[in-house]
C-alpha atoms as a PDB file:
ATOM      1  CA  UNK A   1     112.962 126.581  96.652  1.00  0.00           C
ATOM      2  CA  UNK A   2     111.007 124.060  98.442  1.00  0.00           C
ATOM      3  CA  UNK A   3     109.545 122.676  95.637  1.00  0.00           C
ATOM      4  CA  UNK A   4     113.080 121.996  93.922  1.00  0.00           C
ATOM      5  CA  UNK A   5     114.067 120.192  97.157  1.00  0.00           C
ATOM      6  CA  UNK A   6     110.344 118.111  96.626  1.00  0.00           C
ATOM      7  CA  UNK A   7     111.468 117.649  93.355  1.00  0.00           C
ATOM      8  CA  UNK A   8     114.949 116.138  94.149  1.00  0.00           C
ATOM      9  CA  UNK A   9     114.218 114.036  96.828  1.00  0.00           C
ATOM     10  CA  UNK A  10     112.246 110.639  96.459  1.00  0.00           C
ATOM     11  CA  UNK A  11     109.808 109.675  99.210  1.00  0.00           C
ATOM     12  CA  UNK A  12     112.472 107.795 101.114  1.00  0.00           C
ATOM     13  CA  UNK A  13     113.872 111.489 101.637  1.00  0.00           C
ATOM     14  CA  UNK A  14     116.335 109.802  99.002  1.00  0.00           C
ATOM     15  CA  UNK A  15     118.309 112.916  97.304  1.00  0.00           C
ATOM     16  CA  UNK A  16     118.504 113.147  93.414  1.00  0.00           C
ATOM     17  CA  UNK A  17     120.731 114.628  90.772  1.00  0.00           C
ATOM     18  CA  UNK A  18     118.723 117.634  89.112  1.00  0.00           C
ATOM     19  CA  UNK A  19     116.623 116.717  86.237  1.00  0.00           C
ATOM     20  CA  UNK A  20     118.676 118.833  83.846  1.00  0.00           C
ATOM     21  CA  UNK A  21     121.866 117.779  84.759  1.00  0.00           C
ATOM     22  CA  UNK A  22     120.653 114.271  83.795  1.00  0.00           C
ATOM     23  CA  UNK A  23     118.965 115.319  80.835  1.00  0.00           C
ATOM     24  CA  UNK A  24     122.223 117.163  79.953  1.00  0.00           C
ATOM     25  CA  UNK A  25     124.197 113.627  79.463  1.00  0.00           C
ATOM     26  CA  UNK A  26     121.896 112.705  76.491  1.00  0.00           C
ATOM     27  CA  UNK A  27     123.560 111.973  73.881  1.00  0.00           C
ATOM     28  CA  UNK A  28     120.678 111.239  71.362  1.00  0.00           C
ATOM     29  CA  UNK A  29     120.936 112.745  68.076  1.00  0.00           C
ATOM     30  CA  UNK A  30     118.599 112.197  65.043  1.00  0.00           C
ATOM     31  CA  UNK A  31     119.319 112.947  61.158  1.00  0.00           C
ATOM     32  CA  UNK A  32     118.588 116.188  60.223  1.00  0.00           C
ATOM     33  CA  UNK A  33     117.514 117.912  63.420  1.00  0.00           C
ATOM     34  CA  UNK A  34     118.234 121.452  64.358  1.00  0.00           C
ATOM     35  CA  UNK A  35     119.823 123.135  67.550  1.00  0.00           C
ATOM     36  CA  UNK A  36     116.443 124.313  68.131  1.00  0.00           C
ATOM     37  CA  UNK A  37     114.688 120.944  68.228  1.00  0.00           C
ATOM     38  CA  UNK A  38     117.519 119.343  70.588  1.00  0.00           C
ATOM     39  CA  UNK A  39     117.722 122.108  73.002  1.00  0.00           C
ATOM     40  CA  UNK A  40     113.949 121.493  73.285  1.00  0.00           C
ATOM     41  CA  UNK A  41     113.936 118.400  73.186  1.00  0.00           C
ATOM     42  CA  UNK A  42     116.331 117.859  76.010  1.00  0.00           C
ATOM     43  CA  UNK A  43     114.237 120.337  77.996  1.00  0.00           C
ATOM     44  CA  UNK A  44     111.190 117.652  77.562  1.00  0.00           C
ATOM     45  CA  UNK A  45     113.691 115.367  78.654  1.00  0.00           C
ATOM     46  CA  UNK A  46     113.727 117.138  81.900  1.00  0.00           C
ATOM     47  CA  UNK A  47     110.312 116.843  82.208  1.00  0.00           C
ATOM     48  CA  UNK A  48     109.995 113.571  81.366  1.00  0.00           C
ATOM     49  CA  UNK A  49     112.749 112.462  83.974  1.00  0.00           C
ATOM     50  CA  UNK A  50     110.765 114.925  86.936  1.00  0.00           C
ATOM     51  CA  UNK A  51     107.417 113.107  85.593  1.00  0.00           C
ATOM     52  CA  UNK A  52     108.918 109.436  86.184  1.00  0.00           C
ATOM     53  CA  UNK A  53     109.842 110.692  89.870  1.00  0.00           C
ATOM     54  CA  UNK A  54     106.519 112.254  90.579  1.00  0.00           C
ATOM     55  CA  UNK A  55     104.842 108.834  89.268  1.00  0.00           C
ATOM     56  CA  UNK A  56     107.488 107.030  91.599  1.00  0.00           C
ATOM     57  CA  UNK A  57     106.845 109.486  94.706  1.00  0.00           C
ATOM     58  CA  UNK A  58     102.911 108.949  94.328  1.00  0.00           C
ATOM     59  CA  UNK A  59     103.227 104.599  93.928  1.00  0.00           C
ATOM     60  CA  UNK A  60     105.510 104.787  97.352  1.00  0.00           C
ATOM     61  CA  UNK A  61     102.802 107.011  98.899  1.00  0.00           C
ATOM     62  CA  UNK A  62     100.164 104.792  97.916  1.00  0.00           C
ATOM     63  CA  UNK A  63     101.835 101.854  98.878  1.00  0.00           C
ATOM     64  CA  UNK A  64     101.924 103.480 102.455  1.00  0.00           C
ATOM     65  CA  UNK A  65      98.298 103.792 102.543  1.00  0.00           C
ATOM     66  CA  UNK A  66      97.131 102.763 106.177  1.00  0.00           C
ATOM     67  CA  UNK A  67      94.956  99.712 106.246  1.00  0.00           C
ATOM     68  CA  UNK A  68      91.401 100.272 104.308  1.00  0.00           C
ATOM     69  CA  UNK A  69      88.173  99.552 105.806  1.00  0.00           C
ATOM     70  CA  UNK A  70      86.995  96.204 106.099  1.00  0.00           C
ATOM     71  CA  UNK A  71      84.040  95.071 103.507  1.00  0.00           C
ATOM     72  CA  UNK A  72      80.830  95.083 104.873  1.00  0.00           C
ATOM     73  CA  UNK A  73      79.960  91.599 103.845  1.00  0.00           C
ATOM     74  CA  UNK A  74      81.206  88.994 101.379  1.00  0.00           C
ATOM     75  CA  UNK A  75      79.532  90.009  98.568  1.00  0.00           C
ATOM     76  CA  UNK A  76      78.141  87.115  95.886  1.00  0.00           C
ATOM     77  CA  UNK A  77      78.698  87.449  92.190  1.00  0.00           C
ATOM     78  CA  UNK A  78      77.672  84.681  88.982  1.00  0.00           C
ATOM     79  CA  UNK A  79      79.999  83.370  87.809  1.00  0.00           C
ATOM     80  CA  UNK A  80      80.478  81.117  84.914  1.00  0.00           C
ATOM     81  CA  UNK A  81      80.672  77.872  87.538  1.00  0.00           C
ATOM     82  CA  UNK A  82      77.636  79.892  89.316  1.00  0.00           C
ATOM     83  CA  UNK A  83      77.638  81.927  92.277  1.00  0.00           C
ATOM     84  CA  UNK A  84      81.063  82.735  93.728  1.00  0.00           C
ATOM     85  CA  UNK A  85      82.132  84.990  96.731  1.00  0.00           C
ATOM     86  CA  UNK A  86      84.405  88.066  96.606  1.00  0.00           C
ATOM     87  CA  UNK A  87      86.889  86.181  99.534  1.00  0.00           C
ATOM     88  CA  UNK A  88      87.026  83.570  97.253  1.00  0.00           C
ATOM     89  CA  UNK A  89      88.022  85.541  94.079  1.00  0.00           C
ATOM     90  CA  UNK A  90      91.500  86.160  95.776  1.00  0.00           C
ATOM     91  CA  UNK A  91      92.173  82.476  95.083  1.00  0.00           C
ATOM     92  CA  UNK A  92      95.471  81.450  96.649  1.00  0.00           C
ATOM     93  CA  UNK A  93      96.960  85.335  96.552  1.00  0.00           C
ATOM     94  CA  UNK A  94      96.717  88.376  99.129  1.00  0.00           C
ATOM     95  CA  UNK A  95      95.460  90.892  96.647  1.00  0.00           C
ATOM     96  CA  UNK A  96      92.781  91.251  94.407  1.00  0.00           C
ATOM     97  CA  UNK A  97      92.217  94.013  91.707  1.00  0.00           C
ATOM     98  CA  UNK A  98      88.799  94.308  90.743  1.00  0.00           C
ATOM     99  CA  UNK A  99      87.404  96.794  87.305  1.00  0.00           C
ATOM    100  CA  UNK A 100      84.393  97.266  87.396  1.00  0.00           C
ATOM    101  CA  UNK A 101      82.887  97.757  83.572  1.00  0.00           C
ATOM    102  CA  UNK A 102      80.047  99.895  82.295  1.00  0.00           C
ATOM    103  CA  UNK A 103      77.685  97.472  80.730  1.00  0.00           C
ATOM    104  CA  UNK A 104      74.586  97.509  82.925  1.00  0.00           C
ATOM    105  CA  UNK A 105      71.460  95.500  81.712  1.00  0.00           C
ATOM    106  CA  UNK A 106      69.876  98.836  80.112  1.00  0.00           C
ATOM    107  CA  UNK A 107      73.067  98.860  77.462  1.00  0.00           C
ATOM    108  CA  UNK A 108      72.668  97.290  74.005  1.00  0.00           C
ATOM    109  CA  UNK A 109      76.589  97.251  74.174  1.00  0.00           C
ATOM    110  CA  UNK A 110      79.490  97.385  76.404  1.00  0.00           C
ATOM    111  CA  UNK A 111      81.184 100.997  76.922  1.00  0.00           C
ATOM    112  CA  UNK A 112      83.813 100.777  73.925  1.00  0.00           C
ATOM    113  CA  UNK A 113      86.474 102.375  76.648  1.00  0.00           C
ATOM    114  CA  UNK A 114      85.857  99.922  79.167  1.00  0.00           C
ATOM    115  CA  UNK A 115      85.774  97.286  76.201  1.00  0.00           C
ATOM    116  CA  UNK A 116      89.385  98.887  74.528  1.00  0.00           C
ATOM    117  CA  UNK A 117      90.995  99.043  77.721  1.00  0.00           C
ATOM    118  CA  UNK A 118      89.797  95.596  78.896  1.00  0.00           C
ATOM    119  CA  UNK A 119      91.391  93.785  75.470  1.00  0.00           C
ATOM    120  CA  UNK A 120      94.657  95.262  76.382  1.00  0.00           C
ATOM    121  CA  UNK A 121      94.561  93.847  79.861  1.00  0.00           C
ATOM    122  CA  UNK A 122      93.689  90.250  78.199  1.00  0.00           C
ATOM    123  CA  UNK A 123      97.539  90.238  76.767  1.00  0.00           C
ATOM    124  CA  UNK A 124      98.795  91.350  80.402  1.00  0.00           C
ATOM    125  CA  UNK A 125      96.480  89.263  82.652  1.00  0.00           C
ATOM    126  CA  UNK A 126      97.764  85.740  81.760  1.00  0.00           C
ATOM    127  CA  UNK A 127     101.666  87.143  83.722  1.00  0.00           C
ATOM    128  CA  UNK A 128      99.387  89.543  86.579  1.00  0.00           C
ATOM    129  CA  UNK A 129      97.299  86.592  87.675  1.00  0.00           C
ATOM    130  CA  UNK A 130     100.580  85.144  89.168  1.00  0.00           C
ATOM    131  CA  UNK A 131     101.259  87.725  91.261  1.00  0.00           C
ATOM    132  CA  UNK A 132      97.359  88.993  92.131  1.00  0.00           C
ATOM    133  CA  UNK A 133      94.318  87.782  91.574  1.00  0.00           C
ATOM    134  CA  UNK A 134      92.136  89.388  88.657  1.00  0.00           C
ATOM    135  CA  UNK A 135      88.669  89.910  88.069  1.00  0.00           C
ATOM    136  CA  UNK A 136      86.095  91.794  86.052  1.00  0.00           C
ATOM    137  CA  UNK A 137      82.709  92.660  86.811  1.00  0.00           C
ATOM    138  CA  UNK A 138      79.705  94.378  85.238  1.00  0.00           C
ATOM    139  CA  UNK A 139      75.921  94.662  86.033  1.00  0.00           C
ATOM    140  CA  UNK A 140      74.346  92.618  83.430  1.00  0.00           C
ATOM    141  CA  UNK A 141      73.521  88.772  83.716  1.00  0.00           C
ATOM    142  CA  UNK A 142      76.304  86.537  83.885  1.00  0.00           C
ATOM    143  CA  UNK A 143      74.577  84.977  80.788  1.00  0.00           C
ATOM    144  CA  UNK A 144      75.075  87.878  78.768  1.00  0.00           C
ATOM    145  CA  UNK A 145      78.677  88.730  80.256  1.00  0.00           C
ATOM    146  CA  UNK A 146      79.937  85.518  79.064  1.00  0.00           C
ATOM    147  CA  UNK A 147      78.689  85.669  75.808  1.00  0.00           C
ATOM    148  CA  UNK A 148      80.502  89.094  75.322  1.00  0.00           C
ATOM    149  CA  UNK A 149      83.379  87.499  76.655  1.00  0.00           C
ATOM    150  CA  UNK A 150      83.526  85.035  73.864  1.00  0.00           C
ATOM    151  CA  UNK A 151      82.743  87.603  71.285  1.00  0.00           C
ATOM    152  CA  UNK A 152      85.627  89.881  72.178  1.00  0.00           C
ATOM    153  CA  UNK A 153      87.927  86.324  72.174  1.00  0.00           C
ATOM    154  CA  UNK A 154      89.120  87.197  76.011  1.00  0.00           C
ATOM    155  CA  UNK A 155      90.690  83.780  77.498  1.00  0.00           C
ATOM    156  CA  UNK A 156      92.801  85.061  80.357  1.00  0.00           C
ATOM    157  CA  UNK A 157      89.788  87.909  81.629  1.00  0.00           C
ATOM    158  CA  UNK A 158      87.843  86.177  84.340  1.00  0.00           C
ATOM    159  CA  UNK A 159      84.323  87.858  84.286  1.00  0.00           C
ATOM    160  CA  UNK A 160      81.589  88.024  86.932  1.00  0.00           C
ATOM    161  CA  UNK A 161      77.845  89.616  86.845  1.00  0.00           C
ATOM    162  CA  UNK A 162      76.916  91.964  90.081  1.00  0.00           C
ATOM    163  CA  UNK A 163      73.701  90.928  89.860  1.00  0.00           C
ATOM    164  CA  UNK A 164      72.189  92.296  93.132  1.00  0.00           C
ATOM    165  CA  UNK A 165      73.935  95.321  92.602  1.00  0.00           C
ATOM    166  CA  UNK A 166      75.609  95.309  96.531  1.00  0.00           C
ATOM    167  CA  UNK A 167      78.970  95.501  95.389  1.00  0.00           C
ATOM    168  CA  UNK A 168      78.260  98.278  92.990  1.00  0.00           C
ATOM    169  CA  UNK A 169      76.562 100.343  95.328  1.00  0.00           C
ATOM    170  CA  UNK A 170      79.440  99.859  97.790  1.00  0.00           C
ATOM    171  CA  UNK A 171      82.749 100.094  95.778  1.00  0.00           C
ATOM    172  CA  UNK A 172      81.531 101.818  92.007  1.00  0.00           C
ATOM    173  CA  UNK A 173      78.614 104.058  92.771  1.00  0.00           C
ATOM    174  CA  UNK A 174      76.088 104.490  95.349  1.00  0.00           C
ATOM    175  CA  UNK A 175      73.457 105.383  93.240  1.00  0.00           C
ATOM    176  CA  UNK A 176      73.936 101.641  91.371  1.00  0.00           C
ATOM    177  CA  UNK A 177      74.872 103.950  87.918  1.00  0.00           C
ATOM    178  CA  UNK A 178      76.853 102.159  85.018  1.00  0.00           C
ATOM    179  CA  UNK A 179      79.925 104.038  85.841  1.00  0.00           C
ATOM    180  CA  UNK A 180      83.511 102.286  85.436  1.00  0.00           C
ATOM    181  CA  UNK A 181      85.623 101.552  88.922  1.00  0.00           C
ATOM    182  CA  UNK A 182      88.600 100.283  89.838  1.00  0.00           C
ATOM    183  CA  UNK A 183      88.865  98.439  93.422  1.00  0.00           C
ATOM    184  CA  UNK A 184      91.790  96.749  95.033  1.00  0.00           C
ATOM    185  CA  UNK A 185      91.426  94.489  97.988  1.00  0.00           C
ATOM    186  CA  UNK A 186      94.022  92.986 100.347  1.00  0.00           C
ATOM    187  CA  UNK A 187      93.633  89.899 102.487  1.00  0.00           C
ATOM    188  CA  UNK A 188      95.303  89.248 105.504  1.00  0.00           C
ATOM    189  CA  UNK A 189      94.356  86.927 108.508  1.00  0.00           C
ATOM    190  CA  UNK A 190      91.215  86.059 107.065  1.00  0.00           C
ATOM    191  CA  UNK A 191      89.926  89.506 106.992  1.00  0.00           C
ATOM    192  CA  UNK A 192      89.501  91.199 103.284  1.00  0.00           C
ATOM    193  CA  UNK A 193      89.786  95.299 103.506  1.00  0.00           C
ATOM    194  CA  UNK A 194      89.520  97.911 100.617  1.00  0.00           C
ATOM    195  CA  UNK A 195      93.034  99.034  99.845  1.00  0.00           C
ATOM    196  CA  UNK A 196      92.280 101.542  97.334  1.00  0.00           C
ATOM    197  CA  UNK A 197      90.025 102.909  94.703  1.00  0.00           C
ATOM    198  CA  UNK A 198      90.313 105.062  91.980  1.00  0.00           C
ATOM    199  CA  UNK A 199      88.878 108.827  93.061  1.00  0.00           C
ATOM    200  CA  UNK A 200      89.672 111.083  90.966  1.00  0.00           C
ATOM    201  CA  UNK A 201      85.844 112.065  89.043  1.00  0.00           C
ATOM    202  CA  UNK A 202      84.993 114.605  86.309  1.00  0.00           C
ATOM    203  CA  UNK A 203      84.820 117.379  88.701  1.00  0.00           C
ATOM    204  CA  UNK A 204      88.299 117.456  89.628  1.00  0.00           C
ATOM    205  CA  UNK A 205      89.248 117.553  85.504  1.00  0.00           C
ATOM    206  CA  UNK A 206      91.487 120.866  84.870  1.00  0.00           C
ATOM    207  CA  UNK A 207      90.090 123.042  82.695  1.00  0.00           C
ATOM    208  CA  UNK A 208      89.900 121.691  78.289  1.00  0.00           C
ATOM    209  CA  UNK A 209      91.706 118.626  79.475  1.00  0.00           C
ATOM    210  CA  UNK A 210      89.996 114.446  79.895  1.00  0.00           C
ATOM    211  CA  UNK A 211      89.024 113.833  83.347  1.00  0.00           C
ATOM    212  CA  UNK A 212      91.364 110.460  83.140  1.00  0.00           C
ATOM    213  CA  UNK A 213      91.937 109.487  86.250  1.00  0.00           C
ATOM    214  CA  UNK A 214      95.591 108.899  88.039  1.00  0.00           C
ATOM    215  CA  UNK A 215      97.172 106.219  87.519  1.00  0.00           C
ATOM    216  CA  UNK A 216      95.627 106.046  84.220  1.00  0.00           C
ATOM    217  CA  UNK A 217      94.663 102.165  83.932  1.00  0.00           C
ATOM    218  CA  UNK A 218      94.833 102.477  80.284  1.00  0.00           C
ATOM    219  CA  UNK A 219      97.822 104.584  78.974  1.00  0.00           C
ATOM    220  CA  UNK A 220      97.798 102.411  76.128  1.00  0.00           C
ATOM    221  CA  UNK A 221      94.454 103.910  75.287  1.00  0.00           C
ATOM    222  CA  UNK A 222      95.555 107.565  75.455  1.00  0.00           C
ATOM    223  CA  UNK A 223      98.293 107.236  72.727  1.00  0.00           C
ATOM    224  CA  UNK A 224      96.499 109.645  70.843  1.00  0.00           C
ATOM    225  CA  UNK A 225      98.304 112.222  73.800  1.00  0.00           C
ATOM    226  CA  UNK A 226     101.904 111.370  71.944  1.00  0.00           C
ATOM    227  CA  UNK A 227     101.513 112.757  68.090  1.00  0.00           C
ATOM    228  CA  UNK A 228     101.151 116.796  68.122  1.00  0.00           C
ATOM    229  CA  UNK A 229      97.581 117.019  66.727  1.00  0.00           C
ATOM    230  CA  UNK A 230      96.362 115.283  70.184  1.00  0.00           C
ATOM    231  CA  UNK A 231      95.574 118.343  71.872  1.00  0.00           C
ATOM    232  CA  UNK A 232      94.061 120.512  68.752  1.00  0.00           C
ATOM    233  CA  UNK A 233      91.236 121.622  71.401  1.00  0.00           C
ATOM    234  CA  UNK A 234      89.497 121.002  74.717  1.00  0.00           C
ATOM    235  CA  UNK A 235      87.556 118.086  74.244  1.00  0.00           C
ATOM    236  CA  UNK A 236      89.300 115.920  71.555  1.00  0.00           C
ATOM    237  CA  UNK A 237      89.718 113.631  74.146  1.00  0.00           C
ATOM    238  CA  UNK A 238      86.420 113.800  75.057  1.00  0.00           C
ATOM    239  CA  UNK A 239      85.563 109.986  73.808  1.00  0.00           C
ATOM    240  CA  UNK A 240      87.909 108.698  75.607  1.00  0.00           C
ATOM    241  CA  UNK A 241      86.192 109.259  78.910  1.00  0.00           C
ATOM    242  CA  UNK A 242      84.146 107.036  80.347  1.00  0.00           C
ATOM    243  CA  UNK A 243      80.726 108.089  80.559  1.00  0.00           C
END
């Protein structure tokens, strides 16, 4: 019972017609289909509608995140107009979303997920940048980031090299490994805190299922999870982790 109640109630305590009964006013109908297919179908629906509140009750709680720890210092990155500091990546805006791509100096090539996922931001980043400022970073020289940059054809993608490695070790992983990240920073008053990270690693994957994390930055990426051979067995998803 107290789930249900969860369930129909938004985090504004907000209450919610059941799922069902919502699902129950479709009036969707395809050529051809069975009884069988609609009844179950209408039962995803259900599903689908509780999933949309669950991703809405997690984005209010995250939004009511208390203030994050202020950065330690302002870190330096290259830049394609040379070095550039982390306060000044915000630009004129109050929040700044940082990804942090695996493509450390020891790769011959980028990670192809961080790459994938990266190319669909490029469409999306030119309308983002006006509300928040944007930036990508990896480990290798800002030489060689650049050049990858033009290879891959990415105009609206602004691109910085980590060089020392502080921010990495700070914000991605402590041990400076080529792991993926994804940072966002709020300024206010002058002062630039951590807002909030992505945290959810491999260890905390359920059993045969990807370790994505949640939000997924890349849904557009896990398509393959929408056509019914996606989950043949545990670990078909397997290269689309990040390594």
């Amino acid at each position: 019972m107290a789930r249900l109640v969860k369930e129909n109630r938004m985090a504004d305590n907000t209450i919610l017609v059941p799922a069902a009964e919502l699902a129950a006013k479709n009036k969707t109908h395809f050529p051809n289909e069975s009884p069988e297919y609609r009844q179950a179908r209408n039962a995803l629906l259900a599903e689908e509608i509780e999933l949309r509140r669950h991703i809405e009750r997690v984005a209010a709680l995250r939004r009511a995140l208390p203030p994050g720890g202020g950065i330690p210092e302002d870190y330096t990155f290259g830049g394609h107009d040379g070095a550039v500091r982390i306060s000044q990546l915000f630009g004129d805006k109050d929040t700044l979303v940082i990804y942090s791509m695996m493509f450390g100096p020891q790769r011959e090539r980028a990670c192809p997920m961080c790459t994938a996922m990266l190319t669909s931001w490029e469409g999306t980043a030119r309308n983002l940048r006006e509300r928040i400022a944007l930036a990508v970073t990896a480990r290798s020289p800002i030489e060689r980031l650049l050049e990858f940059k033009k290879e891959r054809g990415w105009q609206n993608l602004q691109i910085y090299s980590d060089t020392k490695g502080d921010y990495t070790r700070a914000y991605v992983s402590a041990d400076d490994g080529d792991l993926p990240g994804l940072n966002i920073f709020t300024r206010s008053d002058g002062t630039v805190r951590h807002f909030w990270s992505g945290e959810m690693s491999g260890e905390m994957a359920d059993t045969g299922q990807d370790p994505r994390g949640a939000p997924d930055a890349d849904p557009c990426g896990r398509s393959s999870t929408l056509h019914p051979q996606a989950a043949a067995s545990p670990g078909t998803q397997s290269s689309n982790t990040p390594a």
